[in-house]
C-alpha atoms as a PDB file:
ATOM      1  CA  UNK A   1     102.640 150.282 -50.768  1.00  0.00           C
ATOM      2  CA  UNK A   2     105.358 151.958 -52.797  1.00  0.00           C
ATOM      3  CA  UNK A   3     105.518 152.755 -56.380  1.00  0.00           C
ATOM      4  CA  UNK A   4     108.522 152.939 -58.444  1.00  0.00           C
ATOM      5  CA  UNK A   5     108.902 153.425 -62.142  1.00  0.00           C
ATOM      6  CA  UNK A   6     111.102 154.826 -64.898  1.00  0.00           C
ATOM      7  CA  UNK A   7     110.947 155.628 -68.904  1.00  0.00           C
ATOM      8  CA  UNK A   8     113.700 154.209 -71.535  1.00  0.00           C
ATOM      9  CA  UNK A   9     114.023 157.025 -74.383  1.00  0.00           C
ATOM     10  CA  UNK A  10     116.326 154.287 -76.489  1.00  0.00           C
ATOM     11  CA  UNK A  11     113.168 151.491 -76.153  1.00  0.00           C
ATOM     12  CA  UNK A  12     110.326 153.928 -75.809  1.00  0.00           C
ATOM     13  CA  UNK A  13     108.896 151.582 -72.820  1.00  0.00           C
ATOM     14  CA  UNK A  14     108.172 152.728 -69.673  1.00  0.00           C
ATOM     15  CA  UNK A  15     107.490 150.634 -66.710  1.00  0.00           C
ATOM     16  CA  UNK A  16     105.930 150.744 -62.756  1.00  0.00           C
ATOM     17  CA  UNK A  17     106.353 148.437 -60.097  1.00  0.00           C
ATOM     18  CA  UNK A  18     104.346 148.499 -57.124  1.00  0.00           C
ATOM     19  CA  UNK A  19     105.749 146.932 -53.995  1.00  0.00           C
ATOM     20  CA  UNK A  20     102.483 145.900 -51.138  1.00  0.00           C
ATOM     21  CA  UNK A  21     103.153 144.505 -48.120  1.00  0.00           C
ATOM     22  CA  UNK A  22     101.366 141.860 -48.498  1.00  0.00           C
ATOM     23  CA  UNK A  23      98.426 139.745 -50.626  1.00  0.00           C
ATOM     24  CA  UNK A  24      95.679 141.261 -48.497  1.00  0.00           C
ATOM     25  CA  UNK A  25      96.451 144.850 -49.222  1.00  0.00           C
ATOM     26  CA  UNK A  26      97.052 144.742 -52.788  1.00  0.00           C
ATOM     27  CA  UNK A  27      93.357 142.708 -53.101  1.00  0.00           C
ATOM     28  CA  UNK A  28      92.026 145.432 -51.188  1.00  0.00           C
ATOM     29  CA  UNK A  29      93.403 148.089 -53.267  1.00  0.00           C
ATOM     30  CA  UNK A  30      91.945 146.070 -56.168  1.00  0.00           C
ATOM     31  CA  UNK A  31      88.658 146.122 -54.590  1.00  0.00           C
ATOM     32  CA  UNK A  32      88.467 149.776 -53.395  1.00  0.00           C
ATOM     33  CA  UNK A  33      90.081 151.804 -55.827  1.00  0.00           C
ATOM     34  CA  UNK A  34      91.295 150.147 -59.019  1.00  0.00           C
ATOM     35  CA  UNK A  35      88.201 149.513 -60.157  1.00  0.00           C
ATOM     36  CA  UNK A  36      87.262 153.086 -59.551  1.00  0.00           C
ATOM     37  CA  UNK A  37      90.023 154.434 -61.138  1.00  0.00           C
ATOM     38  CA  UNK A  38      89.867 152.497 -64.316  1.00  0.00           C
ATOM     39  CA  UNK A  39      86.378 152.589 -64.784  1.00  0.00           C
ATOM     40  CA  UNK A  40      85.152 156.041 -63.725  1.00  0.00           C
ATOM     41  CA  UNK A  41      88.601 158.027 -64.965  1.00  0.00           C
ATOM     42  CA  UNK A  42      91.110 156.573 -67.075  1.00  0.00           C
ATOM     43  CA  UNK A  43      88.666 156.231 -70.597  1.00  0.00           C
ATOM     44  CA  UNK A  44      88.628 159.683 -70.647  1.00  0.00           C
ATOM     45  CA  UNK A  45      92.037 160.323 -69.160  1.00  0.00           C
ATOM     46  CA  UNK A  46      93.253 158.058 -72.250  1.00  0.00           C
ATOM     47  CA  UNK A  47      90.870 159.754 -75.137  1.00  0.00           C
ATOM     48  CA  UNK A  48      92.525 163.495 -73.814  1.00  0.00           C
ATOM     49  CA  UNK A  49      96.316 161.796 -74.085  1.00  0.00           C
ATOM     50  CA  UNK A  50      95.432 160.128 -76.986  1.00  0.00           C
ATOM     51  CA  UNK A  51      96.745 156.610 -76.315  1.00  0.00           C
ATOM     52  CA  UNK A  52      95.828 155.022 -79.501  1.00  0.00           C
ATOM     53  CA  UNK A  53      98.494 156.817 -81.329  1.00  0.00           C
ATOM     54  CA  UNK A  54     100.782 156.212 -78.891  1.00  0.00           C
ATOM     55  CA  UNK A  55     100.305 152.582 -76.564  1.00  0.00           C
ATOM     56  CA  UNK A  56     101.077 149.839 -78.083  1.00  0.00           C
ATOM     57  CA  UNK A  57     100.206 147.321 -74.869  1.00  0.00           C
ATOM     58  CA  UNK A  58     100.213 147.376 -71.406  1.00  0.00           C
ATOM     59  CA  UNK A  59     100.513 144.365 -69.019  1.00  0.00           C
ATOM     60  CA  UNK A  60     100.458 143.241 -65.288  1.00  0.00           C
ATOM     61  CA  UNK A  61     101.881 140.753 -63.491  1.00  0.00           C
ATOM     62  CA  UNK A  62     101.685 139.626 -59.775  1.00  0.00           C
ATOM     63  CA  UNK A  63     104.988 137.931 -58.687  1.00  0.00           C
ATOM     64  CA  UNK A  64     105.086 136.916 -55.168  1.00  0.00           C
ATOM     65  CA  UNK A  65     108.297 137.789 -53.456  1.00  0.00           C
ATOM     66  CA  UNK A  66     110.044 135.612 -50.879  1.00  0.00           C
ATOM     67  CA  UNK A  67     110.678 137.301 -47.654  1.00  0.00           C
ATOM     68  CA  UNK A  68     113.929 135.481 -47.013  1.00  0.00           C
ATOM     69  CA  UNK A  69     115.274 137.269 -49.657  1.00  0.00           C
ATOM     70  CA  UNK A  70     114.601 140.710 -48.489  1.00  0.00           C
ATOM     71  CA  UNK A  71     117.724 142.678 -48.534  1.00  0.00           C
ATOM     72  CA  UNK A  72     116.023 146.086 -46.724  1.00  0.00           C
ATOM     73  CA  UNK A  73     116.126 145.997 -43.041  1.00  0.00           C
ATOM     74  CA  UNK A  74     112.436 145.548 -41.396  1.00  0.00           C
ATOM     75  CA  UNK A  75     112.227 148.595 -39.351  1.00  0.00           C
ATOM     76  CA  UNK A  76     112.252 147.778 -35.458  1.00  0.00           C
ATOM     77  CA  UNK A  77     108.933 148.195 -33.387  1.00  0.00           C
ATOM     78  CA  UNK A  78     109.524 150.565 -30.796  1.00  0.00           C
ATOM     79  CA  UNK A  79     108.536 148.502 -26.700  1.00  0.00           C
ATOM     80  CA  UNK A  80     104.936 150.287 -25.725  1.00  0.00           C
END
């Protein structure tokens, strides 16, 4: 997995994209951390930044990517 992301100072938006490998890692990651994560840390990660003042919306998508499109070379598995 690899995480990418940037902030616009002329829109105020920011933005992440995570890139898995594939379905079954991202449901895993799902399973084993997100849930974690947004439950046990971010409601009080959020009240300290003060979000309400500042977030208007966040959203999430999952796009599928086709692999025939992939423009990165898959890296070559060295003969064992």
């Amino acid at each position: 997995m690899r995480q990418v992301g940037g902030w616009d100072p002329a829109t105020g938006r920011a933005h992440v994209l995570g890139l898995w490998s594939d379905a079954g890692s991202y449901r895993r990651f799902m399973e084993e951390r997100h849930d974690r994560v947004f439950v046990g840390h971010l409601p009080a990660l959020r009240a300290r930044a003060g979000l309400r003042e500042d977030l208007h919306s966040m959203t999430g998508h999952l796009i599928p990517l086709e692999p025939d499109w992939r423009v990165l070379p898959v890296p070559a598995v060295a003969a064992g």
